[in-house]
PDB file of N, CA and C in Angstrom:
ATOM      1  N   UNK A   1      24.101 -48.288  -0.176  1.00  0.00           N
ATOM      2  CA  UNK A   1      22.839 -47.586  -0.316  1.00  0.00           C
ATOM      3  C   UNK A   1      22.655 -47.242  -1.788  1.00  0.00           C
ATOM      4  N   UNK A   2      21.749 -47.625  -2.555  1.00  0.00           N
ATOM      5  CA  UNK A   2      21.112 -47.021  -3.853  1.00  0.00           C
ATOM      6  C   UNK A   2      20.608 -45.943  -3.821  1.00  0.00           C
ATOM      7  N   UNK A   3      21.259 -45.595  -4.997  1.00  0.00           N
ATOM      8  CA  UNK A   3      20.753 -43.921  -5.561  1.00  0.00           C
ATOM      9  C   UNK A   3      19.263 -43.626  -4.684  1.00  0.00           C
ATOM     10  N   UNK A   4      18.830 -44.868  -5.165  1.00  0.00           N
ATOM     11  CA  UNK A   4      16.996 -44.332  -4.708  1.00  0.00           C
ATOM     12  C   UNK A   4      16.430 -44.060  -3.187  1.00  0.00           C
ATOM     13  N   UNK A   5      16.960 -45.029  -2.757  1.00  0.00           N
ATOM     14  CA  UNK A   5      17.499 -45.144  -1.095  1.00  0.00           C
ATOM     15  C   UNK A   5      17.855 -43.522  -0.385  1.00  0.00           C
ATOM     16  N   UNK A   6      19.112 -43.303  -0.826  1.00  0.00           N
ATOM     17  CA  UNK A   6      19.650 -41.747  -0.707  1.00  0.00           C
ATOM     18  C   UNK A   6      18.628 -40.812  -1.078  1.00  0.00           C
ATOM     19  N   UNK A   7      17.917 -40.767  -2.224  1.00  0.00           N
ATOM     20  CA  UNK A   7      16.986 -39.491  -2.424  1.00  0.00           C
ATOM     21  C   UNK A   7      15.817 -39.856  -1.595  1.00  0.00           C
ATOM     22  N   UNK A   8      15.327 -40.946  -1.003  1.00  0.00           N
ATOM     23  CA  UNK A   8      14.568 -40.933  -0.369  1.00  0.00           C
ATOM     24  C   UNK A   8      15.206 -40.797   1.129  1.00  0.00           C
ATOM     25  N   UNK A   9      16.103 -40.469   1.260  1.00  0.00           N
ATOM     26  CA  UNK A   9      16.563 -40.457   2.552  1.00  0.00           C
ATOM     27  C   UNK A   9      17.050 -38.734   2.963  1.00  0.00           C
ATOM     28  N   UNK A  10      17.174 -38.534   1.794  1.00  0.00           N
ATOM     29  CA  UNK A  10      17.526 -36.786   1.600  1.00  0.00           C
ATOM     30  C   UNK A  10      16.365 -35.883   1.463  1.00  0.00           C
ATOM     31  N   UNK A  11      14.945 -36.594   0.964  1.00  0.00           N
ATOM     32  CA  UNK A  11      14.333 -35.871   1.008  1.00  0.00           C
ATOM     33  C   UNK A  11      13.113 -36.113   2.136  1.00  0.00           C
ATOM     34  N   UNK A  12      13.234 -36.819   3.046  1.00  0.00           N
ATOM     35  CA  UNK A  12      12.942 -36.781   4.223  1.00  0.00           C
ATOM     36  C   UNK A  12      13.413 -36.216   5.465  1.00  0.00           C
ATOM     37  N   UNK A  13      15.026 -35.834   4.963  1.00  0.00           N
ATOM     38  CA  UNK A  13      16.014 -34.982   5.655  1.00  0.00           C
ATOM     39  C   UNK A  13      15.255 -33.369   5.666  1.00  0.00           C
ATOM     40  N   UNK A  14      15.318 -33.015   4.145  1.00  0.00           N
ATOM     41  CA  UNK A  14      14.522 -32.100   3.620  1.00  0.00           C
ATOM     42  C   UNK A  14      12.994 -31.544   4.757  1.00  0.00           C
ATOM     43  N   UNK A  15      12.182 -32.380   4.370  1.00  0.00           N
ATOM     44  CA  UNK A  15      11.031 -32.481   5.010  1.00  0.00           C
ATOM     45  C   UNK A  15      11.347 -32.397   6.694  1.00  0.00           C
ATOM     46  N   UNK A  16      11.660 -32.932   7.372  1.00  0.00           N
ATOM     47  CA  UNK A  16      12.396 -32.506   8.670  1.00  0.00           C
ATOM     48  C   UNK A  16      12.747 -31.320   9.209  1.00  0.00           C
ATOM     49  N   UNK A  17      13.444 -31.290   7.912  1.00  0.00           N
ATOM     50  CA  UNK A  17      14.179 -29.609   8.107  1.00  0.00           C
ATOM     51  C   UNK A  17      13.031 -28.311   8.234  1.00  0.00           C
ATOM     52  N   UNK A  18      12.242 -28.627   7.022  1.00  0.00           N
ATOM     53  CA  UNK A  18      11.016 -27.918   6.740  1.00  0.00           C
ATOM     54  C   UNK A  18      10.272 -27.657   8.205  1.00  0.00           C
ATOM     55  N   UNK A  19       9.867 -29.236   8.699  1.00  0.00           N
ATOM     56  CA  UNK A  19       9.163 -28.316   9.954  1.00  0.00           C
ATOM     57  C   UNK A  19       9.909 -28.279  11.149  1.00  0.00           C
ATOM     58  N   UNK A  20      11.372 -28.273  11.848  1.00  0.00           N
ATOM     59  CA  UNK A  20      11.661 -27.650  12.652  1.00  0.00           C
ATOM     60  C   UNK A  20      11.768 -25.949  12.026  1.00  0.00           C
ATOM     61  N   UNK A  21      12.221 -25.607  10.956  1.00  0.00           N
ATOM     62  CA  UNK A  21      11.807 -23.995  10.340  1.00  0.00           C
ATOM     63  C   UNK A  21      11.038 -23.691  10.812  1.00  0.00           C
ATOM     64  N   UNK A  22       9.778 -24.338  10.432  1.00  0.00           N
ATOM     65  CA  UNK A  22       8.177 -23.965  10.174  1.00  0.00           C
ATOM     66  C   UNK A  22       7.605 -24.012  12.568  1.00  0.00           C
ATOM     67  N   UNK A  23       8.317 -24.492  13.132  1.00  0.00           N
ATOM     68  CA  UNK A  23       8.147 -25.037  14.749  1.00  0.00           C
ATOM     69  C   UNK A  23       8.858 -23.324  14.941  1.00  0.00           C
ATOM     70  N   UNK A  24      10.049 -23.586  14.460  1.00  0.00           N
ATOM     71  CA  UNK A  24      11.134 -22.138  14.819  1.00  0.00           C
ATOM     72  C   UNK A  24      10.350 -20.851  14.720  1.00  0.00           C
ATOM     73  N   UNK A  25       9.597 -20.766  13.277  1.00  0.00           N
ATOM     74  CA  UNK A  25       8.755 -19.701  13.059  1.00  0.00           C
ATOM     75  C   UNK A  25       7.739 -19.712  14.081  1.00  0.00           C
ATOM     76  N   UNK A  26       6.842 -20.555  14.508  1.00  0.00           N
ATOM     77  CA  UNK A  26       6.018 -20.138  15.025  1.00  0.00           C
ATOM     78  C   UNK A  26       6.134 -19.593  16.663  1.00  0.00           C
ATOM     79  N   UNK A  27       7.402 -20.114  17.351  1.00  0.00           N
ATOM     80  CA  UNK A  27       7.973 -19.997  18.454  1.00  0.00           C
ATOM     81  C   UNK A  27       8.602 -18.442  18.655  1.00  0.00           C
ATOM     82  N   UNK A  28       8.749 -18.277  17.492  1.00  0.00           N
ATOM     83  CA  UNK A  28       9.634 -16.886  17.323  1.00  0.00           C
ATOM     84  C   UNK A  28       8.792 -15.711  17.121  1.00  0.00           C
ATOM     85  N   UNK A  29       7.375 -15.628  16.690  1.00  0.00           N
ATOM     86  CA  UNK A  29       5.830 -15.028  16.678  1.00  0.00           C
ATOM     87  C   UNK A  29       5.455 -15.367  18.005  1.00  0.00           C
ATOM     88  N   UNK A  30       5.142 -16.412  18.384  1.00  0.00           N
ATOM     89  CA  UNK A  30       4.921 -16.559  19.951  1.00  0.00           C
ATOM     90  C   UNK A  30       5.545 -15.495  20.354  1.00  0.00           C
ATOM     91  N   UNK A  31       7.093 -15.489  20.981  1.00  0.00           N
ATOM     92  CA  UNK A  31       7.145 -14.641  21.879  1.00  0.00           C
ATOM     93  C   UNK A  31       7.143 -13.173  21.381  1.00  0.00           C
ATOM     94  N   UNK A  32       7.270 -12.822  19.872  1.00  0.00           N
ATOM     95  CA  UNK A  32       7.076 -11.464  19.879  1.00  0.00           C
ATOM     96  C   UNK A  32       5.634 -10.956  20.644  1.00  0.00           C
ATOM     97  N   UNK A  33       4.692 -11.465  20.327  1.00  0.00           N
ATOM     98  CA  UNK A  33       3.654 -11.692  21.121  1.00  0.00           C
ATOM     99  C   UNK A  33       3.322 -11.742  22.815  1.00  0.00           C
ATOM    100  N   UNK A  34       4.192 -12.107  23.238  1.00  0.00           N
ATOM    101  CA  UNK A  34       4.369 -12.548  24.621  1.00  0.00           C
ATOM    102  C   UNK A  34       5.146 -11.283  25.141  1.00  0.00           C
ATOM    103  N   UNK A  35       5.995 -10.872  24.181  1.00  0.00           N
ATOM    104  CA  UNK A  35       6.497  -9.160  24.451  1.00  0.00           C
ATOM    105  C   UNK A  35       5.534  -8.049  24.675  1.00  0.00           C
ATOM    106  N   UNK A  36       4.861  -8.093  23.655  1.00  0.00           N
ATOM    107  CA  UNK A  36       3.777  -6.932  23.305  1.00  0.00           C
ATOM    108  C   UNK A  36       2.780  -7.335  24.761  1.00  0.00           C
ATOM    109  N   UNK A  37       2.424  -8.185  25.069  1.00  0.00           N
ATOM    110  CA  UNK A  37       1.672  -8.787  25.654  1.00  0.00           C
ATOM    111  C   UNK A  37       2.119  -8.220  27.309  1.00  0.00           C
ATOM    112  N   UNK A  38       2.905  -8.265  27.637  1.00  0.00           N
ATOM    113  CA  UNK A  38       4.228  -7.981  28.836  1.00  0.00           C
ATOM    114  C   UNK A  38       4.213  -6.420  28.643  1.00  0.00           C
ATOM    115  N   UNK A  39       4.264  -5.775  27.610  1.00  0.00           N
ATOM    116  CA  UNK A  39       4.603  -4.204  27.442  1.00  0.00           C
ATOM    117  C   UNK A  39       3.120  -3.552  27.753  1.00  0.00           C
ATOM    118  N   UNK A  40       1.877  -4.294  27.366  1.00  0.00           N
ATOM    119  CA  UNK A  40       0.892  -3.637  27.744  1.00  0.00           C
ATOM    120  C   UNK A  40       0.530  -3.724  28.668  1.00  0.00           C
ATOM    121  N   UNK A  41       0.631  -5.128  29.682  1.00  0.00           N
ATOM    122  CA  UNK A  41       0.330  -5.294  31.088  1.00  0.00           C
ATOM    123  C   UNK A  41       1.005  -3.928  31.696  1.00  0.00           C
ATOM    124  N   UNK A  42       2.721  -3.931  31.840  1.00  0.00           N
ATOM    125  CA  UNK A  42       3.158  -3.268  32.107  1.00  0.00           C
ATOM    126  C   UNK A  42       2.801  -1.535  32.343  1.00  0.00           C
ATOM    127  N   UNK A  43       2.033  -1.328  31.315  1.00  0.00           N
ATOM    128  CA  UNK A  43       1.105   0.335  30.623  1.00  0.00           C
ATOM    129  C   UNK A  43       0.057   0.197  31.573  1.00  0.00           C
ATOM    130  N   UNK A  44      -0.348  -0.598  31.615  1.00  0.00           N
ATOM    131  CA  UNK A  44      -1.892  -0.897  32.231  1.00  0.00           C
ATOM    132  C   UNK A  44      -1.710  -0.601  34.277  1.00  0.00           C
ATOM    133  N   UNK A  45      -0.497  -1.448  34.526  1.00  0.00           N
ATOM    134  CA  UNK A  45      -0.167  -1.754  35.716  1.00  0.00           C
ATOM    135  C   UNK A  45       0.191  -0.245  35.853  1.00  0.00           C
ATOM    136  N   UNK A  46       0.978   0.321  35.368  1.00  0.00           N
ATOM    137  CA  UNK A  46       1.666   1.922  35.734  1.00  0.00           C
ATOM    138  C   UNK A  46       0.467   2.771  35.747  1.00  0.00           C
ATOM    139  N   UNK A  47      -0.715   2.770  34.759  1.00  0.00           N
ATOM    140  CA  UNK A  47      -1.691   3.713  34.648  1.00  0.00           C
ATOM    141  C   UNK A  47      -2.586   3.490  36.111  1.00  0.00           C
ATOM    142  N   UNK A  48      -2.515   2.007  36.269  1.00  0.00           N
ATOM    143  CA  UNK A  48      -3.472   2.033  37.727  1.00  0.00           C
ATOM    144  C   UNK A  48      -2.783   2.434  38.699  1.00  0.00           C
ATOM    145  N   UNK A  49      -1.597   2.261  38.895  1.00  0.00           N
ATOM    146  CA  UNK A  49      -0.909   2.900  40.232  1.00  0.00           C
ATOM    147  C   UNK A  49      -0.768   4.492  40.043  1.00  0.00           C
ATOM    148  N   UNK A  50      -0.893   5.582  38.646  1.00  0.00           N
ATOM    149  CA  UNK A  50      -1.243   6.769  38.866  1.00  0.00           C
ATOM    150  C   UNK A  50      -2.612   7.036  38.910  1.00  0.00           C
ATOM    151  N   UNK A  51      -3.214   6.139  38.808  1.00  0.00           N
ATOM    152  CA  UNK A  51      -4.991   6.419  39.529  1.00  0.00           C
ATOM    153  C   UNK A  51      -4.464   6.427  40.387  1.00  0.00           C
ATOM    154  N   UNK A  52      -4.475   5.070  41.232  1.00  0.00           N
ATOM    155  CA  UNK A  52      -4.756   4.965  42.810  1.00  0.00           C
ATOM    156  C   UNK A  52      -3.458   6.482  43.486  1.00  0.00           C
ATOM    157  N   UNK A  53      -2.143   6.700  43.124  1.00  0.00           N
ATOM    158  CA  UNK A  53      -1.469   7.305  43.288  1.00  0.00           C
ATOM    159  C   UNK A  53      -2.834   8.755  43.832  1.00  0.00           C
ATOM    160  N   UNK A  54      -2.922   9.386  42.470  1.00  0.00           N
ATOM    161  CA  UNK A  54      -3.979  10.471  42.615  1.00  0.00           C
ATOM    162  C   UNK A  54      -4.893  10.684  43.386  1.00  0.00           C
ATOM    163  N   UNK A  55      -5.566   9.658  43.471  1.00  0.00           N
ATOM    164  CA  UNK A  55      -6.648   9.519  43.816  1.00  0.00           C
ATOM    165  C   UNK A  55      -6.919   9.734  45.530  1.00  0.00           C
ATOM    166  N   UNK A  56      -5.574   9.367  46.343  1.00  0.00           N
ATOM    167  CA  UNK A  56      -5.274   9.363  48.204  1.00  0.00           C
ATOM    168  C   UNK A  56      -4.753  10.413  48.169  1.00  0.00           C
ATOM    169  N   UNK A  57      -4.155  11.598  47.071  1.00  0.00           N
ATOM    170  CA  UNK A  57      -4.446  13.109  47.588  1.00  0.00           C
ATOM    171  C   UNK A  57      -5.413  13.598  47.617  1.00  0.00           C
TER     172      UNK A  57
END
């Protein structure tokens, strides 16, 4: 393999690398998202069952 060969082969390695990072990042925002998302259902679901709770005394 020639020098030139290798840097073009390293920096496609490079580039690769770049977007499984760049896939990782966005997967890793996803689910913080998907948390928050889950924590408010959750708020929402508890607040309606102390309506309805209240509400049949």
């Amino acid at each position: 393999m020639t020098d030139d060969a290798l840097a073009a082969s390293l920096e496609r390695a490079e580039a690769a690398l770049g977007r499984v990072e760049r896939a990782a990042a966005r997967l890793a925002a996803t689910g913080k998202r998907e948390q928050q998302l889950k924590a408010t259902v959750r708020e929402v679901v508890a607040e309606l069952d102390s309506l309805i709770a209240g509400g049949r005394g």
